[in-house]
N, C-alpha and C. Protein backbone atom coordinates (compact mmCIF):
# COMPACT_ATOMS: atom_id res chain seq x y z
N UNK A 1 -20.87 7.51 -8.94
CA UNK A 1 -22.15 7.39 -8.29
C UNK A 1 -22.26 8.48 -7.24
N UNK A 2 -23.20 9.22 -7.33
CA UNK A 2 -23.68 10.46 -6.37
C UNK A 2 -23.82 9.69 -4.92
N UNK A 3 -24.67 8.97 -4.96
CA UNK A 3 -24.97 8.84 -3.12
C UNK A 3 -24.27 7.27 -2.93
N UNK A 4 -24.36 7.47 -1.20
CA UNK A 4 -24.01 6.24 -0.88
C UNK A 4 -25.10 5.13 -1.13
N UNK A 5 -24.42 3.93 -1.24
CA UNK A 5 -25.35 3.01 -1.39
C UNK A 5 -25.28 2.20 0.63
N UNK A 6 -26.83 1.92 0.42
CA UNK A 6 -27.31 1.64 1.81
C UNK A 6 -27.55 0.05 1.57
N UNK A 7 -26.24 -0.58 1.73
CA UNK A 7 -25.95 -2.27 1.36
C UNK A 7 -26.74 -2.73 2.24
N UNK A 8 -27.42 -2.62 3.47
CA UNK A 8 -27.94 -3.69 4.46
C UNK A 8 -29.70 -3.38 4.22
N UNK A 9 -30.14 -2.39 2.98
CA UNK A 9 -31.33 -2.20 2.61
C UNK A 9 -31.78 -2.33 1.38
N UNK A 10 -31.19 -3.32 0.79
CA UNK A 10 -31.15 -3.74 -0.74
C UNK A 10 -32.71 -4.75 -0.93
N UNK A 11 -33.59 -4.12 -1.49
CA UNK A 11 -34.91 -4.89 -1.25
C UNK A 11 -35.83 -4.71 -2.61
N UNK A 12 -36.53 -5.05 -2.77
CA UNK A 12 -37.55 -4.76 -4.52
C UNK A 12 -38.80 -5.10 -3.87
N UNK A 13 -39.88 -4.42 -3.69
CA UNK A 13 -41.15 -5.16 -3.18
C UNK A 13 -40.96 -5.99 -1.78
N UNK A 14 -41.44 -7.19 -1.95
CA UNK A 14 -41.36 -7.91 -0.93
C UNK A 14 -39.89 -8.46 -1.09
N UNK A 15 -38.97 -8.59 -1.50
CA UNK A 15 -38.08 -9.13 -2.02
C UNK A 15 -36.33 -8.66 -1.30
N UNK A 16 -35.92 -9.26 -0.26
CA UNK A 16 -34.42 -8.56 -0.13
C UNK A 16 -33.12 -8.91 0.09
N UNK A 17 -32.03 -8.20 -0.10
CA UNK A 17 -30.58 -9.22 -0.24
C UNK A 17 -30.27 -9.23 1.06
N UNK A 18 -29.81 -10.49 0.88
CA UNK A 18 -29.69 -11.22 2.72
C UNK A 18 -28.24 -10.63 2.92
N UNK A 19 -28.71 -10.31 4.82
CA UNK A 19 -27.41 -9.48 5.31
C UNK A 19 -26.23 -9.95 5.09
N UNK A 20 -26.12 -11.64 5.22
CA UNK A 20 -24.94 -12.04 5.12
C UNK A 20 -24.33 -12.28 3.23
N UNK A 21 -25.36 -11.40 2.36
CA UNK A 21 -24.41 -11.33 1.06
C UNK A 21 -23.58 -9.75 1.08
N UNK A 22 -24.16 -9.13 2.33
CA UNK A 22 -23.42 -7.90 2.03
C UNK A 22 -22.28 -7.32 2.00
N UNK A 23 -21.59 -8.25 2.49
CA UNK A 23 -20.36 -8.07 2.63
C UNK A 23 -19.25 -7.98 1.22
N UNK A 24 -19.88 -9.49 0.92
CA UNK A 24 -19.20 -9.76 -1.08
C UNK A 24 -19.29 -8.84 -1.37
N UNK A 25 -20.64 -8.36 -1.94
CA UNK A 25 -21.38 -7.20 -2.59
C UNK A 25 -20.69 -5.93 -2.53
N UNK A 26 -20.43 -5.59 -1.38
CA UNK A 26 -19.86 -4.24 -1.22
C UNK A 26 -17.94 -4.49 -1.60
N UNK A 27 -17.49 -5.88 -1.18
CA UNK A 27 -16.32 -5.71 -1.51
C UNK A 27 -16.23 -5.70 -2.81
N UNK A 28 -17.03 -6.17 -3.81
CA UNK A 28 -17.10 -6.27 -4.86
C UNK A 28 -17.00 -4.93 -5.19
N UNK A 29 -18.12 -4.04 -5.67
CA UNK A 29 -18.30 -3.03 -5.64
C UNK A 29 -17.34 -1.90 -5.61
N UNK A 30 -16.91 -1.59 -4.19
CA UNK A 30 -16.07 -1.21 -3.68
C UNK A 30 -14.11 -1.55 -4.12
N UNK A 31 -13.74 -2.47 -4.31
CA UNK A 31 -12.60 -2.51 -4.42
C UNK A 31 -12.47 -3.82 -5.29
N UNK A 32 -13.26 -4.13 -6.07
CA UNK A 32 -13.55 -5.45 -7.37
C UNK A 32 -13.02 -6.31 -6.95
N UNK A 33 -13.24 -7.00 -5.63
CA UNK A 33 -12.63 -8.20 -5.22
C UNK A 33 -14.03 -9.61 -6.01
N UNK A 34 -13.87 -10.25 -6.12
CA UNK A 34 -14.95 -11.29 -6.44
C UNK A 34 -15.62 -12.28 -5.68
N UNK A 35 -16.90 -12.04 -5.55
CA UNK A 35 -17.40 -12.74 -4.34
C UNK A 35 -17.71 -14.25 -4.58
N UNK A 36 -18.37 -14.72 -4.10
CA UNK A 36 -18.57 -16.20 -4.43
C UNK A 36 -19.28 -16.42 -5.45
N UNK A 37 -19.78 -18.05 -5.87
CA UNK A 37 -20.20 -17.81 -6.80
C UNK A 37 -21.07 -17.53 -7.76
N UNK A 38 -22.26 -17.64 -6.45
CA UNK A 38 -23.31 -16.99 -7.15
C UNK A 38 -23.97 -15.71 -7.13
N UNK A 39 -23.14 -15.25 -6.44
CA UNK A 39 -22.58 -13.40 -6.78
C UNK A 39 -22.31 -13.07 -7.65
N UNK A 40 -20.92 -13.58 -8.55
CA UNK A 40 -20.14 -14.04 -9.44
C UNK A 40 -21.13 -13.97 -10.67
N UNK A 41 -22.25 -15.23 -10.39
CA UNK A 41 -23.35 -15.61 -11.54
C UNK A 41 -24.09 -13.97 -11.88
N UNK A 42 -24.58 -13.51 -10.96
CA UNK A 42 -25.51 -12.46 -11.27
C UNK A 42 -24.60 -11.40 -11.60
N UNK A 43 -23.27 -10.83 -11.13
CA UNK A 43 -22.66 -9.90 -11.61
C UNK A 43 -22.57 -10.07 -13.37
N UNK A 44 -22.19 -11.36 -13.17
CA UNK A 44 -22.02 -11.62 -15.34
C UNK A 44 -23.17 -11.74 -15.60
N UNK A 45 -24.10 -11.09 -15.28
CA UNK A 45 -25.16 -12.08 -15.99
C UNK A 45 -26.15 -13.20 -16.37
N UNK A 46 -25.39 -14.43 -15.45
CA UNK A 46 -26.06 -15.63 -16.16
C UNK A 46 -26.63 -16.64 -15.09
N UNK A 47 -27.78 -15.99 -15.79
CA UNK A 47 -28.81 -16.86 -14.97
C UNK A 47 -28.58 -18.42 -14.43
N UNK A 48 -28.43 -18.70 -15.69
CA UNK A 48 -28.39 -20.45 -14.94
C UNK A 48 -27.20 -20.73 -14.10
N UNK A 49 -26.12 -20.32 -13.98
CA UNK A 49 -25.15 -20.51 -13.50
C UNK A 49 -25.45 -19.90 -11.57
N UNK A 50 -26.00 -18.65 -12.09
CA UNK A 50 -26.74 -18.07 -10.65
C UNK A 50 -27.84 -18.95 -9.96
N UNK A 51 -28.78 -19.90 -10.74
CA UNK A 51 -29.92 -20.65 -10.36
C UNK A 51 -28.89 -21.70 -9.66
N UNK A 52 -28.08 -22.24 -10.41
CA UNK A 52 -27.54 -23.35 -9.69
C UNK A 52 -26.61 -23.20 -8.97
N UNK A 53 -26.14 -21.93 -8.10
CA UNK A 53 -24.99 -21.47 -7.17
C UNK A 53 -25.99 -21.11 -6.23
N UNK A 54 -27.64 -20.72 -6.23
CA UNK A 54 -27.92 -20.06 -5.10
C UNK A 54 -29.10 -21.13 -4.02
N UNK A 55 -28.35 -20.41 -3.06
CA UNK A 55 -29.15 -21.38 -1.85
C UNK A 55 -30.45 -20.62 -1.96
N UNK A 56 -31.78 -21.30 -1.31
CA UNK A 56 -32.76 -21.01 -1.44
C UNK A 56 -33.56 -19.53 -1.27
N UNK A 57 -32.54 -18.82 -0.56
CA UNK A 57 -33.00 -17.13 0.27
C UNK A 57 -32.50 -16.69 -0.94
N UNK A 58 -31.41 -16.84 -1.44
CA UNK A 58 -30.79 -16.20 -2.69
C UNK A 58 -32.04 -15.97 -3.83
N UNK A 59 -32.04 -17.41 -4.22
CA UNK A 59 -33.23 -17.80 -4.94
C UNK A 59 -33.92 -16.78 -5.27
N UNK A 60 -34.69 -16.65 -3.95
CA UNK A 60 -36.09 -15.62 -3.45
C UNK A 60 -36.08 -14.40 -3.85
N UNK A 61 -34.60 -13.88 -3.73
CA UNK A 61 -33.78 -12.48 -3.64
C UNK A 61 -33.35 -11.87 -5.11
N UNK A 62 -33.88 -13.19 -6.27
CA UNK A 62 -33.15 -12.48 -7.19
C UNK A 62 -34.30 -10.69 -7.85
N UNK A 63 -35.16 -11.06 -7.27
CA UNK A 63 -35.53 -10.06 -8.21
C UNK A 63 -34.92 -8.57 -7.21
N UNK A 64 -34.94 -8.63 -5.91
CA UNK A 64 -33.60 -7.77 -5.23
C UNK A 64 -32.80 -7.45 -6.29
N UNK A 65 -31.62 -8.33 -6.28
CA UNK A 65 -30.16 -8.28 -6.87
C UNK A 65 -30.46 -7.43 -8.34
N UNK A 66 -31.62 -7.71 -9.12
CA UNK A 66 -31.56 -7.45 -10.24
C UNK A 66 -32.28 -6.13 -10.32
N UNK A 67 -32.97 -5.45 -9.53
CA UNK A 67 -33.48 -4.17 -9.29
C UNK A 67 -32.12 -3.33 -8.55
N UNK A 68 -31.05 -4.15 -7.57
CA UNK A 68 -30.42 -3.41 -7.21
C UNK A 68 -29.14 -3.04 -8.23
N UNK A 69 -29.05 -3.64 -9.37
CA UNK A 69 -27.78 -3.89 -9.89
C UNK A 69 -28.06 -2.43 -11.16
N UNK A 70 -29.20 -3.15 -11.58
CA UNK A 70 -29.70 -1.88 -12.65
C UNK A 70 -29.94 -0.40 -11.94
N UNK A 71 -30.57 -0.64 -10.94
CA UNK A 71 -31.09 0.97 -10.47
C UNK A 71 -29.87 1.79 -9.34
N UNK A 72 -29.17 0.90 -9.03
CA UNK A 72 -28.34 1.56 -7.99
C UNK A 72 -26.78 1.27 -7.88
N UNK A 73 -26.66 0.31 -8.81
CA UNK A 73 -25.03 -0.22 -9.03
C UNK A 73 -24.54 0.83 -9.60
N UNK A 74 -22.93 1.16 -9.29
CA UNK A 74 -22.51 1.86 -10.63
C UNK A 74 -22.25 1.20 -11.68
N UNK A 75 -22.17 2.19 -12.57
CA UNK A 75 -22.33 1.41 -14.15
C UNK A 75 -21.00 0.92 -14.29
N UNK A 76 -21.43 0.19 -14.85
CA UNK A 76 -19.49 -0.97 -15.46
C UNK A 76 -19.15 -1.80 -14.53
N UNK A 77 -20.13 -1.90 -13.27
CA UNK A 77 -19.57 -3.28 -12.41
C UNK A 77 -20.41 -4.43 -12.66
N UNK A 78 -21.06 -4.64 -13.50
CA UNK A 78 -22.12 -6.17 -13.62
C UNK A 78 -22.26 -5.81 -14.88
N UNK A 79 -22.90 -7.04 -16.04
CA UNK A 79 -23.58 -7.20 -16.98
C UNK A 79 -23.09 -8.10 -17.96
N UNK A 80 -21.59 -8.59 -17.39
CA UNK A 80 -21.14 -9.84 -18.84
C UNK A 80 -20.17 -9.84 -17.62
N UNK A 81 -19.38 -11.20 -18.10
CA UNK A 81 -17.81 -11.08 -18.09
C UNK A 81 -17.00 -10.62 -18.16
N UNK A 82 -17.03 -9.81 -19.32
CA UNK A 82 -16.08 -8.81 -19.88
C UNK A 82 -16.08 -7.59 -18.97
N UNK A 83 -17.41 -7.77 -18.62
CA UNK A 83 -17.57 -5.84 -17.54
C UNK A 83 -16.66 -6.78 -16.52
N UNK A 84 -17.00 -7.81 -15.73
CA UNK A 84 -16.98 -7.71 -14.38
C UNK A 84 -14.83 -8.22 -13.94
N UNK A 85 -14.48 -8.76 -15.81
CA UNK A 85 -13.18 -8.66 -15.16
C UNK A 85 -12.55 -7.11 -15.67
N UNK A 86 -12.57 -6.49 -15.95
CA UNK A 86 -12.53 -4.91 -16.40
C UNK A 86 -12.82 -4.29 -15.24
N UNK A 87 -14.25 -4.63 -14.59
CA UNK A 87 -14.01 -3.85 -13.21
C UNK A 87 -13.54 -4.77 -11.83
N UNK A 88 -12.88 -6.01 -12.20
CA UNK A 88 -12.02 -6.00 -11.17
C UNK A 88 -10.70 -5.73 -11.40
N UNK A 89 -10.30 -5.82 -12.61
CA UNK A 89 -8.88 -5.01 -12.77
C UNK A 89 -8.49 -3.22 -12.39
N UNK A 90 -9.85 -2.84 -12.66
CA UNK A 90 -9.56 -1.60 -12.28
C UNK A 90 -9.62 -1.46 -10.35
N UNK A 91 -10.32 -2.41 -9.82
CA UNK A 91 -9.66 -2.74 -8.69
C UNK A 91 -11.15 -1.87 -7.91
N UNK A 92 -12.53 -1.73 -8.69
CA UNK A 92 -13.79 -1.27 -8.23
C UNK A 92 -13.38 0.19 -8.40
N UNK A 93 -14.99 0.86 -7.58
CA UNK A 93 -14.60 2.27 -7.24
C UNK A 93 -14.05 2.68 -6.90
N UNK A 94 -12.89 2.09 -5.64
CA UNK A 94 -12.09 2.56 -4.80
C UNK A 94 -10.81 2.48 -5.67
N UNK A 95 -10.44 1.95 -6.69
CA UNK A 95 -9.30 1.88 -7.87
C UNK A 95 -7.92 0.75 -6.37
N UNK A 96 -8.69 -0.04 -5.68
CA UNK A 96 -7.40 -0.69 -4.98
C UNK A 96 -7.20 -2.05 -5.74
N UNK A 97 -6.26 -2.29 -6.26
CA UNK A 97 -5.66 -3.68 -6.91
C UNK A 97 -5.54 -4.40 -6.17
N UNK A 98 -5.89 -5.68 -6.18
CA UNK A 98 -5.16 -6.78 -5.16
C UNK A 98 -3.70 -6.96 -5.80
C-alpha cells in the first residue's frame, strides 16, 4: 500500500468508524493480530455474524467499514476466512508473528 492510512478518519458519506474501533483495526492491519468480534465478522465477510456482534454505532458504521475495507485496505487482509487467517499468519503488513 502506497500511502498511509489515516485510521481516526475512516468515514463514507455521513457514515464513520468509531475512534474507539481504531485501535483493533490498525492492529489488525498492521501486525494481523485479531480484533474482537465483530471486527472479526466484517474482516471475513459475514454479515450476519457482524449484525449480531455489533453494538448500535457499529451498526450505523457499516457502510464506513465496507467503503474502507474495499477502497483503502490492503489487499489480502479481509474478504473470507481463508484471507483473514493467511493474513494473520503472515503476521499483517508489518510481517510480526505473535
Amino acid at each position: 500500500m502506497n500511502k498511509e492510512i489515516e485510521y481516526d478518519k475512516i468515514y463514507y458519506h455521513k457514515y464513520q468508524v468509531p475512534l474507539y474501533m481504531v485501535d483493533g483495526l490498525k492492529r489488525w492491519i498492521e501486525r494481523g493480530i485479531y480484533p474482537g468480534s465483530f471486527l472479526t465478522a466484517v474482516i471475513e465477510n459475514d454479515l450476519f455474524a457482524a449484525l449480531s456482534n455489533a453494538d448500535e454505532t457499529n451498526i450505523n458504521a457499516l457502510p464506513a467499514y465496507g467503503y474502507f475495507f474495499y477502497n483503502e485496505a490492503p489487499h489480502g487482509c479481509y474478504g473470507s476466512k481463508k484471507i483473514a487467517k493467511a493474513w494473520h499468519e503472515a503476521g499483517g503488513l508489518n510481517g510480526e508473528k505473535e
